[in-house]
PDB file of N, CA and C in Angstrom:
ATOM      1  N   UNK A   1       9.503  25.187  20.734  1.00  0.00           N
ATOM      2  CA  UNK A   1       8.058  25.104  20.835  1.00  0.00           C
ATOM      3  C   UNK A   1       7.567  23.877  20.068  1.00  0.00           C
ATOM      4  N   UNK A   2       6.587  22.839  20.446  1.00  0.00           N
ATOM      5  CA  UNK A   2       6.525  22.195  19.969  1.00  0.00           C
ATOM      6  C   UNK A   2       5.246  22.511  19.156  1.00  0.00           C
ATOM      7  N   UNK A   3       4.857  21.772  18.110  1.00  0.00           N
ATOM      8  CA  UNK A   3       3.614  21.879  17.279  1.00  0.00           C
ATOM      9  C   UNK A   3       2.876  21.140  17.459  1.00  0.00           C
ATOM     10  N   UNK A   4       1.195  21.471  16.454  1.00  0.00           N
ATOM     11  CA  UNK A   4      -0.051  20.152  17.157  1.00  0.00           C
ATOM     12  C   UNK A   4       0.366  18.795  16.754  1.00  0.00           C
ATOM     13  N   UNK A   5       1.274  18.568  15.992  1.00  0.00           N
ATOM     14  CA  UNK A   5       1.443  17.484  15.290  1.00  0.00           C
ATOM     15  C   UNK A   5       2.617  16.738  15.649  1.00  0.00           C
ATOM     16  N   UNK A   6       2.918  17.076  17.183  1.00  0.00           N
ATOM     17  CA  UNK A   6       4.271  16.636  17.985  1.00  0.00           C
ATOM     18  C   UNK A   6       3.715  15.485  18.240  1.00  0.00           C
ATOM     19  N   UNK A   7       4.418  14.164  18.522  1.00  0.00           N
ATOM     20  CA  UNK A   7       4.156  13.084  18.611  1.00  0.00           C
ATOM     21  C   UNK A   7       3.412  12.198  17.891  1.00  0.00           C
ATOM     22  N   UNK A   8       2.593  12.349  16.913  1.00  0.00           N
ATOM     23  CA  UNK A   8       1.881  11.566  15.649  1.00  0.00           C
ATOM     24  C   UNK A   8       2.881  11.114  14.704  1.00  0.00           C
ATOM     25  N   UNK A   9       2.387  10.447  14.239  1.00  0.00           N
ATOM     26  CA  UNK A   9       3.103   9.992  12.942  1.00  0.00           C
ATOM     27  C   UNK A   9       3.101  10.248  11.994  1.00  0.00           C
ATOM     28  N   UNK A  10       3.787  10.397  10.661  1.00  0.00           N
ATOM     29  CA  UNK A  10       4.026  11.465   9.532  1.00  0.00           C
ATOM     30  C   UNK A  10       2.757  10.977   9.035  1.00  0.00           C
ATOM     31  N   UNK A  11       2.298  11.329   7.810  1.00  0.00           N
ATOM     32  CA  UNK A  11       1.377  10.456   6.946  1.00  0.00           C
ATOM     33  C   UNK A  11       1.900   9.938   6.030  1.00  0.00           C
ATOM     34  N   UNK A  12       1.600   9.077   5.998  1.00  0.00           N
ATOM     35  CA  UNK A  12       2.347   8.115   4.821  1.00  0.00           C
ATOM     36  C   UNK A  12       1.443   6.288   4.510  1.00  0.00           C
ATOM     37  N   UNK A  13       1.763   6.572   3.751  1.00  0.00           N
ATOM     38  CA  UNK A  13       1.176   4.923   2.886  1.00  0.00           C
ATOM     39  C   UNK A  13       1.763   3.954   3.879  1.00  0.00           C
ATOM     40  N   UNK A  14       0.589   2.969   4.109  1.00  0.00           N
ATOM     41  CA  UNK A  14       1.258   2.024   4.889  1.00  0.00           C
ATOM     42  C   UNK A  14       1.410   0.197   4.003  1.00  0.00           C
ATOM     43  N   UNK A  15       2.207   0.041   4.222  1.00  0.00           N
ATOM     44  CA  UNK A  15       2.372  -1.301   3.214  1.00  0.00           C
ATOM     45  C   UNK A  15       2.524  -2.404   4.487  1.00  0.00           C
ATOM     46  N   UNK A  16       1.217  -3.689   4.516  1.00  0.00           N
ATOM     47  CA  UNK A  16       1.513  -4.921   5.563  1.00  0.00           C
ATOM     48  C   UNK A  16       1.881  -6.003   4.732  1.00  0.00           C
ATOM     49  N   UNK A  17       2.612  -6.502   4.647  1.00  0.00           N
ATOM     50  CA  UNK A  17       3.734  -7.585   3.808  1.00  0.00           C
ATOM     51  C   UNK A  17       3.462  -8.848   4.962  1.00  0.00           C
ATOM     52  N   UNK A  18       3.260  -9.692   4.659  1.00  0.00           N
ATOM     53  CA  UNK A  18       2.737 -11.297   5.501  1.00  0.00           C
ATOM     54  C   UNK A  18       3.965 -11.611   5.893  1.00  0.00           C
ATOM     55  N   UNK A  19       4.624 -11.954   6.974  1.00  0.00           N
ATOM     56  CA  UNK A  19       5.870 -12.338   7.177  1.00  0.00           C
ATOM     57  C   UNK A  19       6.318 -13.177   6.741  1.00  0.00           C
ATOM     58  N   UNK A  20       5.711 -13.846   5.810  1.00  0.00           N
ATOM     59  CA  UNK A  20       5.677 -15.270   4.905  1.00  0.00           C
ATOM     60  C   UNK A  20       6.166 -15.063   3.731  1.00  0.00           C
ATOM     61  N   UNK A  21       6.323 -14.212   3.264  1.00  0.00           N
ATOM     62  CA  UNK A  21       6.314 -13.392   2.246  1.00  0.00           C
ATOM     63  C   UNK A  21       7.727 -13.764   1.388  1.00  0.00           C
ATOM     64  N   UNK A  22       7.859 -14.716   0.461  1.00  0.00           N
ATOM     65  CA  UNK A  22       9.197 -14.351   0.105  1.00  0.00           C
ATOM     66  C   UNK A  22       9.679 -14.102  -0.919  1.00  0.00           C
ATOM     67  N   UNK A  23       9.243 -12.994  -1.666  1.00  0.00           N
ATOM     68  CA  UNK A  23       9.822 -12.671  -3.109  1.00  0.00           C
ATOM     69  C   UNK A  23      10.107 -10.989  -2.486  1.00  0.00           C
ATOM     70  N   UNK A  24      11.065 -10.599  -2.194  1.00  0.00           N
ATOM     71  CA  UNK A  24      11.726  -9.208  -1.576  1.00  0.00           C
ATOM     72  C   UNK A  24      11.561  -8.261  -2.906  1.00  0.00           C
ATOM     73  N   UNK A  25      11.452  -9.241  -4.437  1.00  0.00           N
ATOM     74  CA  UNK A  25      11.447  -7.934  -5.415  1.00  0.00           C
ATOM     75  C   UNK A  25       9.938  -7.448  -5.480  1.00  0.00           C
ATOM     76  N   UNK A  26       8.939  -7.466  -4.703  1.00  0.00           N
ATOM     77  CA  UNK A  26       7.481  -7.122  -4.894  1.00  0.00           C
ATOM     78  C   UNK A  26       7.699  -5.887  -3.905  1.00  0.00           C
ATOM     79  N   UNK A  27       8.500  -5.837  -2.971  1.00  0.00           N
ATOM     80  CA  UNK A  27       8.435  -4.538  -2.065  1.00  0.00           C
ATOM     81  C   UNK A  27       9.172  -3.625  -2.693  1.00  0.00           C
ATOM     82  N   UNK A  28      10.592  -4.280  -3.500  1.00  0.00           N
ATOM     83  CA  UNK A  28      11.202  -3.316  -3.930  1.00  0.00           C
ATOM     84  C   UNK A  28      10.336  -2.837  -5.004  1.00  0.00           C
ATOM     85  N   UNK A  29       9.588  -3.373  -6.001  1.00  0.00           N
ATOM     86  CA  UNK A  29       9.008  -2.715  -7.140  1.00  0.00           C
ATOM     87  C   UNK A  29       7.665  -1.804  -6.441  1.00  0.00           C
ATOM     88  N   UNK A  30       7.336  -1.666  -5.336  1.00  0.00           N
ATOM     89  CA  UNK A  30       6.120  -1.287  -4.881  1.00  0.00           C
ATOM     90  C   UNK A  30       6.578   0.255  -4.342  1.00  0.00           C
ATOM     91  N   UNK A  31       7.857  -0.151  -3.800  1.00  0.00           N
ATOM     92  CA  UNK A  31       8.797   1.014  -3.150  1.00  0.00           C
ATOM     93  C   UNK A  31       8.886   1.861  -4.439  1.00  0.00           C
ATOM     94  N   UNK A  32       9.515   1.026  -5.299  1.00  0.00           N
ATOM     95  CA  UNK A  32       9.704   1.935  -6.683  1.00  0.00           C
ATOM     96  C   UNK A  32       8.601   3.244  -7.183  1.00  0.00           C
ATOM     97  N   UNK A  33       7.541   2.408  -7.132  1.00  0.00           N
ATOM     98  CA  UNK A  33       6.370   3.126  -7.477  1.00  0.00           C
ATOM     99  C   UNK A  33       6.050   4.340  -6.751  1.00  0.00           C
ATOM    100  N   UNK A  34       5.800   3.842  -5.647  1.00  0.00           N
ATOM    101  CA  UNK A  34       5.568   5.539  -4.537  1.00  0.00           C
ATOM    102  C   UNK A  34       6.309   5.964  -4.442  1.00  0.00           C
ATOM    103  N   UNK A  35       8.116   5.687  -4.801  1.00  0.00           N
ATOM    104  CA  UNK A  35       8.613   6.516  -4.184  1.00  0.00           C
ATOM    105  C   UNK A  35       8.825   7.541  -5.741  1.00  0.00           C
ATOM    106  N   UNK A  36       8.595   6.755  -6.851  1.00  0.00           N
ATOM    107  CA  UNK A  36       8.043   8.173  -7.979  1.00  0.00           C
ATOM    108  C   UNK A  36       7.681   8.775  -8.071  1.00  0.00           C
ATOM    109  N   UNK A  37       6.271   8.381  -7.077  1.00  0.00           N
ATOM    110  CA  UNK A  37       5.114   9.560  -7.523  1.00  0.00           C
ATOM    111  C   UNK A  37       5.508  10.195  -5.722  1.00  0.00           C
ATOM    112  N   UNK A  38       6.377  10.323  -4.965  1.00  0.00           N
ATOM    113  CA  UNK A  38       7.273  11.331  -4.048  1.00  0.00           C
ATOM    114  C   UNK A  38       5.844  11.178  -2.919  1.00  0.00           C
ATOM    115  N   UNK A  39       5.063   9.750  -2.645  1.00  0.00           N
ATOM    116  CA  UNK A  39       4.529   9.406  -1.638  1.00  0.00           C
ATOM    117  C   UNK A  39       5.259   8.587  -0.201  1.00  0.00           C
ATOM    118  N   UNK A  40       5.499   9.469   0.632  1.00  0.00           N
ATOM    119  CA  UNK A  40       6.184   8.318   1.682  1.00  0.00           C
ATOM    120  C   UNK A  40       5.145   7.022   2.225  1.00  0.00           C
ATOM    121  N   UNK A  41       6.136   6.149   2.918  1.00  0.00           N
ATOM    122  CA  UNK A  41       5.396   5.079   3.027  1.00  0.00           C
ATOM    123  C   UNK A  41       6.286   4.226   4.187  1.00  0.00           C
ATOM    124  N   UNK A  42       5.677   3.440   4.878  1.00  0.00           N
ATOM    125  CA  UNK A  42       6.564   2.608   6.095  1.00  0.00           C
ATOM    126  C   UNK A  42       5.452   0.989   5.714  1.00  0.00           C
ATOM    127  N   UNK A  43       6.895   0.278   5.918  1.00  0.00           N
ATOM    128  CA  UNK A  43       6.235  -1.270   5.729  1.00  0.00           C
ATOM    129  C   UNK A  43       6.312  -1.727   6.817  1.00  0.00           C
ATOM    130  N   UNK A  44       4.953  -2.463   7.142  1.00  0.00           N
ATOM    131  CA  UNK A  44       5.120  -3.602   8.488  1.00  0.00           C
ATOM    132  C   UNK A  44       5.016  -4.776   8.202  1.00  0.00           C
ATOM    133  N   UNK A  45       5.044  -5.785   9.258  1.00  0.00           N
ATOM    134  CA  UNK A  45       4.942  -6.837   9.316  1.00  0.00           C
ATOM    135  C   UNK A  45       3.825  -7.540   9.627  1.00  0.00           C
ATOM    136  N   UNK A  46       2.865  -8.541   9.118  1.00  0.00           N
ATOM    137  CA  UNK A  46       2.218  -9.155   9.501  1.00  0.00           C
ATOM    138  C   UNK A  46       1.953 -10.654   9.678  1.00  0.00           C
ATOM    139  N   UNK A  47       1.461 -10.845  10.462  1.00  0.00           N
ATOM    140  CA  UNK A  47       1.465 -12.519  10.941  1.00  0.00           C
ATOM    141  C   UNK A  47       0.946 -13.739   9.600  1.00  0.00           C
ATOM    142  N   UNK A  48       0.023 -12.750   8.625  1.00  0.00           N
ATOM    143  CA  UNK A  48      -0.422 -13.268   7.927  1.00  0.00           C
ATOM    144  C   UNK A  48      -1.758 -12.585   7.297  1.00  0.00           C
ATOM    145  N   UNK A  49      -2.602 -13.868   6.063  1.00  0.00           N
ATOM    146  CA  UNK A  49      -3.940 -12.582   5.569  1.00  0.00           C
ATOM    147  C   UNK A  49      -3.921 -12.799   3.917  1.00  0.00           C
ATOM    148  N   UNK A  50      -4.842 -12.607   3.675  1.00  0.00           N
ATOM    149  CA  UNK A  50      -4.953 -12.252   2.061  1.00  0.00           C
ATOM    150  C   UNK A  50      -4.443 -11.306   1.980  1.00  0.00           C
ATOM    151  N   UNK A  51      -4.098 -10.718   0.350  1.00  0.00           N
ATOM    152  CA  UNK A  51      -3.555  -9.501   0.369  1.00  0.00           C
ATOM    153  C   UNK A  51      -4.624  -8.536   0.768  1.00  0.00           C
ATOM    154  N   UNK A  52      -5.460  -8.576   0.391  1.00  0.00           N
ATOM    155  CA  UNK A  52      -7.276  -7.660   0.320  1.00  0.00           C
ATOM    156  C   UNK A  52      -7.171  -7.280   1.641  1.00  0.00           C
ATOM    157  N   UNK A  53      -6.944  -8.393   2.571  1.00  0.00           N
ATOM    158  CA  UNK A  53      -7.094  -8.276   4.206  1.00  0.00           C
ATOM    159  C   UNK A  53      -5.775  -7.366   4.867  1.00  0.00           C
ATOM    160  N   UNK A  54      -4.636  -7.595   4.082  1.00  0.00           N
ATOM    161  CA  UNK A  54      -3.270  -7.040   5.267  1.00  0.00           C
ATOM    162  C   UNK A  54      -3.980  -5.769   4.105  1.00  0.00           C
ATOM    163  N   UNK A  55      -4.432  -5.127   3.153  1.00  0.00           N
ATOM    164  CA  UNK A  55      -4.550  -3.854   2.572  1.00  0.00           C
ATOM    165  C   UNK A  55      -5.392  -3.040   3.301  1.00  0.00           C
ATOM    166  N   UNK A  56      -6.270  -3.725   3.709  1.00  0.00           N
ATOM    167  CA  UNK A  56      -7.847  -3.111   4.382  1.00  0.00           C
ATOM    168  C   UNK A  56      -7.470  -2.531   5.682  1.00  0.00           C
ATOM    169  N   UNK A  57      -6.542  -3.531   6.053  1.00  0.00           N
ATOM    170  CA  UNK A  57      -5.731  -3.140   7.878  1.00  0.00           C
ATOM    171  C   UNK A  57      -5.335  -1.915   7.727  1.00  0.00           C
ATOM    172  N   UNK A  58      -4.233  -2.089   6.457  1.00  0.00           N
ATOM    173  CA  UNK A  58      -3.052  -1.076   6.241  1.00  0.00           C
ATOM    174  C   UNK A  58      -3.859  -0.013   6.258  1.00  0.00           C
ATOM    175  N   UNK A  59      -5.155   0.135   5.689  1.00  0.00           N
ATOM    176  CA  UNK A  59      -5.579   1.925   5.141  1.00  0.00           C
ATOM    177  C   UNK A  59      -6.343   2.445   6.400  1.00  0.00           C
ATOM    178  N   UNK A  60      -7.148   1.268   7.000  1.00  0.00           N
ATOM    179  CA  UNK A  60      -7.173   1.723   8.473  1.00  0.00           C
ATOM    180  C   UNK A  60      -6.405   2.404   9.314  1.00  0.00           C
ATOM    181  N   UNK A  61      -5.175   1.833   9.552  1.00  0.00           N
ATOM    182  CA  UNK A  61      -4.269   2.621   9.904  1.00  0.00           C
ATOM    183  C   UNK A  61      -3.946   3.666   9.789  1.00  0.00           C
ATOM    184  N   UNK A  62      -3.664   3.909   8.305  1.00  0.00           N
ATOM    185  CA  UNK A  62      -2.608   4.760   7.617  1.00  0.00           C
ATOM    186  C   UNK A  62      -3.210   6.218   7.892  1.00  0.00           C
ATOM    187  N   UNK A  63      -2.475   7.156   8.756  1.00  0.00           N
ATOM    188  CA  UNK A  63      -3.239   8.786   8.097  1.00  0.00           C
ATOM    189  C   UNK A  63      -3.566   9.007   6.946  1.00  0.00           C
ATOM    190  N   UNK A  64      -2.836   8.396   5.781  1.00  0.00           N
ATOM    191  CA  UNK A  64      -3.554   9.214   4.398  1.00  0.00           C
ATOM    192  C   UNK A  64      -4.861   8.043   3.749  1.00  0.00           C
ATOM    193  N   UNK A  65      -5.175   6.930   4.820  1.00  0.00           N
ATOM    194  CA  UNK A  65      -6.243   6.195   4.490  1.00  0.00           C
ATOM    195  C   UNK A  65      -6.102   5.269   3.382  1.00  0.00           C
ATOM    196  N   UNK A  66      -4.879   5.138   2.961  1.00  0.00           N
ATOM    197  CA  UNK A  66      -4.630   4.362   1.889  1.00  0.00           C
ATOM    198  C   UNK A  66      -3.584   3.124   2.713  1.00  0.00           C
ATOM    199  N   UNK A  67      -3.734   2.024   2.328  1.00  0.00           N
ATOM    200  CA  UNK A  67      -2.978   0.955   2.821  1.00  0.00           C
ATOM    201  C   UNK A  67      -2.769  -0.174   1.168  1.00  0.00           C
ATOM    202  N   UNK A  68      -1.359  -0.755   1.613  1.00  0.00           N
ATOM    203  CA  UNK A  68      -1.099  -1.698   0.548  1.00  0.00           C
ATOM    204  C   UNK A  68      -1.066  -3.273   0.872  1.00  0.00           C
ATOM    205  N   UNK A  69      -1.166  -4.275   0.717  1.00  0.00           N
ATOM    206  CA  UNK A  69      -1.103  -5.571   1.432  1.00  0.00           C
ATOM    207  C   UNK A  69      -0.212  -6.510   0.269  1.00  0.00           C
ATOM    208  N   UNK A  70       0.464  -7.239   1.235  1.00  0.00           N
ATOM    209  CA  UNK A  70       1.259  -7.825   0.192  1.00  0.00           C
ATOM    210  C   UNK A  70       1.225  -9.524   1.048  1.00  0.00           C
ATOM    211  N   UNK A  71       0.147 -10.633   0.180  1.00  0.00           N
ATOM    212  CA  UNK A  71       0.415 -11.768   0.712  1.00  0.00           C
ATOM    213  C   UNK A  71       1.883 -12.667   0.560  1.00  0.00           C
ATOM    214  N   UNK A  72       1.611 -14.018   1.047  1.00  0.00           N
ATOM    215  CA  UNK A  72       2.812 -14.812   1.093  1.00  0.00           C
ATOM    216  C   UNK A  72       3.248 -15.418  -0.164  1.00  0.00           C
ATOM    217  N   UNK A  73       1.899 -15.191  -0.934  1.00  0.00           N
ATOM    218  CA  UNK A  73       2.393 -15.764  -2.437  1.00  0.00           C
ATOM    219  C   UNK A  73       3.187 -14.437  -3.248  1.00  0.00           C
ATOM    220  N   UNK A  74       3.022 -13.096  -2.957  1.00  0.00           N
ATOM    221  CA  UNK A  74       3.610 -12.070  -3.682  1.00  0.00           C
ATOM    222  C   UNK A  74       2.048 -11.271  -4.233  1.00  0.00           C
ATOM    223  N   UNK A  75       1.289 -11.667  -3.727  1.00  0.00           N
ATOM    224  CA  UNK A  75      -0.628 -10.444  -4.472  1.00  0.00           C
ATOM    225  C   UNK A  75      -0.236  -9.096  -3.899  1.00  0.00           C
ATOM    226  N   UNK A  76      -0.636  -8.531  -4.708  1.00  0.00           N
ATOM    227  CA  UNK A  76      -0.609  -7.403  -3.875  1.00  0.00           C
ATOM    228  C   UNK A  76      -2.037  -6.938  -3.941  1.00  0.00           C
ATOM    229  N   UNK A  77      -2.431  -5.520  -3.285  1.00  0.00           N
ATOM    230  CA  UNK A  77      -3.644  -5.079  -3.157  1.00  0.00           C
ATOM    231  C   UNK A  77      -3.528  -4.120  -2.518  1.00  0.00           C
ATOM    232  N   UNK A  78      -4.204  -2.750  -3.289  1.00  0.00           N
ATOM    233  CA  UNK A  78      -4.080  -1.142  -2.928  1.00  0.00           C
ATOM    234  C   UNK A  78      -5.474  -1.232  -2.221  1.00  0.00           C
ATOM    235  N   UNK A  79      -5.690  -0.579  -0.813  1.00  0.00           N
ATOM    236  CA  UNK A  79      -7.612  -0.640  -0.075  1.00  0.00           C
ATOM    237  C   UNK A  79      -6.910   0.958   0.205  1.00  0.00           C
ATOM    238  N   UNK A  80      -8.303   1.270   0.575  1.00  0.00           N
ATOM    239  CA  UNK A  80      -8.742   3.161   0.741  1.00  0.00           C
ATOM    240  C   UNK A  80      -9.979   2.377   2.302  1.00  0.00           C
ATOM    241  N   UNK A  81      -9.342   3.772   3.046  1.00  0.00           N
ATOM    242  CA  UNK A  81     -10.192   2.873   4.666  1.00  0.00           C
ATOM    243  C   UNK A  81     -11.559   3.057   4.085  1.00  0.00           C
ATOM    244  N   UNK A  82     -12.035   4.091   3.106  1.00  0.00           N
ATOM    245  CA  UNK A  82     -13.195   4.214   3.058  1.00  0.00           C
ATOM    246  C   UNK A  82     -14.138   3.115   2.206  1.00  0.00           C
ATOM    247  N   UNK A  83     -13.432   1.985   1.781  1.00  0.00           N
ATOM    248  CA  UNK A  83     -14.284   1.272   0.939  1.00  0.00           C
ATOM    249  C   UNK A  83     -14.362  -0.377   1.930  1.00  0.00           C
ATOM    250  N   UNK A  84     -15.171  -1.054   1.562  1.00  0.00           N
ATOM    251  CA  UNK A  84     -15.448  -1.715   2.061  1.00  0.00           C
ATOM    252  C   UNK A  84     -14.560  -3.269   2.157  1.00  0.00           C
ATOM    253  N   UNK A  85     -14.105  -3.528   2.861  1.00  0.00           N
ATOM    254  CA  UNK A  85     -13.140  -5.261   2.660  1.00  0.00           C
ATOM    255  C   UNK A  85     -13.066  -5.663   1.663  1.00  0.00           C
ATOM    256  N   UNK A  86     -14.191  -6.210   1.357  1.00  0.00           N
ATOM    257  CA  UNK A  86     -14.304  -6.682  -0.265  1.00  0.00           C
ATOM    258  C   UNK A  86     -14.535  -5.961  -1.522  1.00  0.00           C
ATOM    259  N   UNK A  87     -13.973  -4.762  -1.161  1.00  0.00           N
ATOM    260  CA  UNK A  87     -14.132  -3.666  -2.502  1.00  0.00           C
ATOM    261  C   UNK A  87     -12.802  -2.720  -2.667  1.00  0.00           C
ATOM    262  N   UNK A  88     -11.823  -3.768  -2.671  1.00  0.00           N
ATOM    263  CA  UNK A  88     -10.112  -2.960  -2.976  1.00  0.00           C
ATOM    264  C   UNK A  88     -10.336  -2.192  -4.386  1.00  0.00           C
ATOM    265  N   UNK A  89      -9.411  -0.762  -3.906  1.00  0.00           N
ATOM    266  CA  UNK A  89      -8.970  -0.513  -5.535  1.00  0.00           C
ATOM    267  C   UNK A  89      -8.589  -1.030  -6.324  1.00  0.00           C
ATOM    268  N   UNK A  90      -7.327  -1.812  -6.151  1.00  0.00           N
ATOM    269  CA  UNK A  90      -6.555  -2.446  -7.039  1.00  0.00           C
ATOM    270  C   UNK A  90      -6.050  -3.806  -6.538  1.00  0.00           C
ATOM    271  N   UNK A  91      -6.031  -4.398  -7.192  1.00  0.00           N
ATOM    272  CA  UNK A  91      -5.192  -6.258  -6.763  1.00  0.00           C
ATOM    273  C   UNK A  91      -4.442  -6.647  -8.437  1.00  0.00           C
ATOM    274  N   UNK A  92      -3.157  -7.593  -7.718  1.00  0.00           N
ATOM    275  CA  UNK A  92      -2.658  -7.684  -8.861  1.00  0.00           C
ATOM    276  C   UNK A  92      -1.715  -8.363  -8.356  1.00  0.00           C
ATOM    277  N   UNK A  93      -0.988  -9.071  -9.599  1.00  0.00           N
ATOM    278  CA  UNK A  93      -0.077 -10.199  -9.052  1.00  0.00           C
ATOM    279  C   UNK A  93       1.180  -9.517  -8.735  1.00  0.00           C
ATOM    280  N   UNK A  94       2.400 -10.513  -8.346  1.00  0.00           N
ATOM    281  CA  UNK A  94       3.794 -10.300  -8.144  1.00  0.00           C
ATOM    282  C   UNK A  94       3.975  -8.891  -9.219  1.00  0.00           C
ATOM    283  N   UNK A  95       4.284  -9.112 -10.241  1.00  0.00           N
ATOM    284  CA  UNK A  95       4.747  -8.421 -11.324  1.00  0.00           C
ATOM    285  C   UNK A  95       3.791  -7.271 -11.835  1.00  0.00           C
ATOM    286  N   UNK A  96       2.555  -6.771 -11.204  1.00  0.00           N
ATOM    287  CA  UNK A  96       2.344  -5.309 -10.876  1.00  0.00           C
ATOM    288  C   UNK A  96       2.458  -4.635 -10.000  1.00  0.00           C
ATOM    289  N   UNK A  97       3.611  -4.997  -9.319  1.00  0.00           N
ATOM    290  CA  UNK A  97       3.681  -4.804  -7.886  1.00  0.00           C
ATOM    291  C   UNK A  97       4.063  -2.862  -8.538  1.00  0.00           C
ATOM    292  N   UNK A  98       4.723  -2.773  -9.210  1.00  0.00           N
ATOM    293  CA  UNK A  98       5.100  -1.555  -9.656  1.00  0.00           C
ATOM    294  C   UNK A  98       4.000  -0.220  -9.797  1.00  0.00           C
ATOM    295  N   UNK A  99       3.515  -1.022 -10.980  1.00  0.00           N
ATOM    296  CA  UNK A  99       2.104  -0.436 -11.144  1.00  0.00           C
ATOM    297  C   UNK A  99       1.071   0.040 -10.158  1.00  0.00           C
ATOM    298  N   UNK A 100       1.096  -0.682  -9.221  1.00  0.00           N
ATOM    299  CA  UNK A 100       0.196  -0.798  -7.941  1.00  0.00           C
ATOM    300  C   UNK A 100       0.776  -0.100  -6.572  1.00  0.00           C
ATOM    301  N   UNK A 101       1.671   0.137  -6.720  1.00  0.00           N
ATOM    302  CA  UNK A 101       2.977   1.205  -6.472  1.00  0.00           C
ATOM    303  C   UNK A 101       2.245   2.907  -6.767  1.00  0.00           C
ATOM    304  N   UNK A 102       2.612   3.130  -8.057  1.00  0.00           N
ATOM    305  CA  UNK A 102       1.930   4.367  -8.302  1.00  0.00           C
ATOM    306  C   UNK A 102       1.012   4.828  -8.017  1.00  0.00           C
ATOM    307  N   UNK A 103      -0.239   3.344  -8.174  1.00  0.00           N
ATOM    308  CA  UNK A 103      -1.254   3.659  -7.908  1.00  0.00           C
ATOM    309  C   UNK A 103      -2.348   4.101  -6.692  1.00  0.00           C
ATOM    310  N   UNK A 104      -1.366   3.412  -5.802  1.00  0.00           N
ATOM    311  CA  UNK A 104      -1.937   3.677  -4.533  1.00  0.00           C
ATOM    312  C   UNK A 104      -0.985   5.323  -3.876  1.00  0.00           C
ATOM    313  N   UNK A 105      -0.033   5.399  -4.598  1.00  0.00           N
ATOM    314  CA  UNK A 105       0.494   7.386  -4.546  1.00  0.00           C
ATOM    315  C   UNK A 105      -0.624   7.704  -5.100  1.00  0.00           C
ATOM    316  N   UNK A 106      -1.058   7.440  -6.365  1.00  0.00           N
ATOM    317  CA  UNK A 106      -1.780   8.251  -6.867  1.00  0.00           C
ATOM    318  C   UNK A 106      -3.680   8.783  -5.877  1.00  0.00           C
ATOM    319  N   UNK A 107      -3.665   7.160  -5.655  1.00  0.00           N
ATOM    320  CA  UNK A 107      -4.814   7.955  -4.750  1.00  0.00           C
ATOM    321  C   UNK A 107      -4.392   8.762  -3.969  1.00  0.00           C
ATOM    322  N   UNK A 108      -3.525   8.808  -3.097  1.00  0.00           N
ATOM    323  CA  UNK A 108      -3.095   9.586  -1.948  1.00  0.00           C
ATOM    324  C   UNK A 108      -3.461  10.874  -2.794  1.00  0.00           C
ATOM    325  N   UNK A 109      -2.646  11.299  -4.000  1.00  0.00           N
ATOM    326  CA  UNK A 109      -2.431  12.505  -4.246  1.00  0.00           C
ATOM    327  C   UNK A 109      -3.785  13.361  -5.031  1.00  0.00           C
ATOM    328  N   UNK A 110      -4.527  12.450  -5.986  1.00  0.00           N
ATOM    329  CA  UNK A 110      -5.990  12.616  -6.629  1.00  0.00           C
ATOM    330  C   UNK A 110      -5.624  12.401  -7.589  1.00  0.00           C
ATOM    331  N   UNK A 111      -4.299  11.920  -8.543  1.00  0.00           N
ATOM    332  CA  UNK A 111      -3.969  11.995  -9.728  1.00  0.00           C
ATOM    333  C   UNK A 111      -4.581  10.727 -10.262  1.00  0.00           C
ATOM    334  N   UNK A 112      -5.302  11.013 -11.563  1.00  0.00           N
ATOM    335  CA  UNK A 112      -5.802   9.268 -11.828  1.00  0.00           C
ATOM    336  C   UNK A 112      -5.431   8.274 -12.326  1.00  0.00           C
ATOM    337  N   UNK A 113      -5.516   7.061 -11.513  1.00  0.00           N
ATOM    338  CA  UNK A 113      -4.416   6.165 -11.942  1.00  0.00           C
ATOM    339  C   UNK A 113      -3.956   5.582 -13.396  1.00  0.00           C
ATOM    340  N   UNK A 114      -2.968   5.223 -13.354  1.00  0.00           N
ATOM    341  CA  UNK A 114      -2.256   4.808 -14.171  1.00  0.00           C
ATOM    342  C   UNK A 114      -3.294   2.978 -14.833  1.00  0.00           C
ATOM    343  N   UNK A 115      -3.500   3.133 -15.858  1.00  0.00           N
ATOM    344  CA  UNK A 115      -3.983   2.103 -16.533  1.00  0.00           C
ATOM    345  C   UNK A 115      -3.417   0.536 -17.005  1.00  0.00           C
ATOM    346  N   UNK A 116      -3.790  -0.422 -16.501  1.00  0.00           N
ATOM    347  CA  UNK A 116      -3.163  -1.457 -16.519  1.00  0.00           C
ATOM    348  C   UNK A 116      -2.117  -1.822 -17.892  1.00  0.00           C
ATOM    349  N   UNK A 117      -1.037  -1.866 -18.416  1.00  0.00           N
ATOM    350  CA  UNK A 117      -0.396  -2.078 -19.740  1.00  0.00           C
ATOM    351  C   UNK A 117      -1.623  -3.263 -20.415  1.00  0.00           C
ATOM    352  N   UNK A 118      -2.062  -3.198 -21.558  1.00  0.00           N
ATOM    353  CA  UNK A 118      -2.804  -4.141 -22.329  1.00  0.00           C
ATOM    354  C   UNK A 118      -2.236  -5.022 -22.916  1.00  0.00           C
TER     355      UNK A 118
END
């Protein structure tokens, strides 16, 4: 028997990475992050974009409304479909890619995020 939810796609965080993109340790540290806080997630590909912009796509997309964007320089940027283009949760360079990781599980889940190290 199949269920209502035959043929959709799981929910999960969607991460758009610029195909330009070339520092591979910003996905792995991003992977790191959600996959802590036990959020699934599928990465695509994009032609290109600010990070703000491949994030804003991503949460559009995403069933759980959360999207991650990762430009060609290594930015990253957590968007929620519900906020506006220019009003990401989070942005941050190469090296919070981790941080920004959790954080965008954490919206998924309601837990509140994790605070930038000072």
């Amino acid at each position: 028997m199949l269920s209502g939810d035959a043929g959709r796609e799981r929910p999960e965080v969607l991460v758009r990475r610029s195909a330009r993109a070339a520092r591979p340790d910003v996905l792995h540290a991003l992977a790191a992050g959600l996959e802590e806080e036990g959020v699934p997630f599928r990465v695509e590909e994009a032609r290109g974009g600010a990070a703000y912009e491949l994030a804003h796509a991503a949460a559009l997309a995403s069933r759980l409304r959360v999207g991650i964007g990762v430009d060609a320089d290594g930015r990253v940027c957590v968007h929620h479909a519900q906020l506006p283009l220019s009003a990401p949760v989070a942005a941050g360079p190469p090296e919070s890619a981790r941080l920004l990781g959790h954080n965008a599980a954490r919206l998924v889940t309601g837990i509140p995020l994790k605070p930038e190290p000072a």
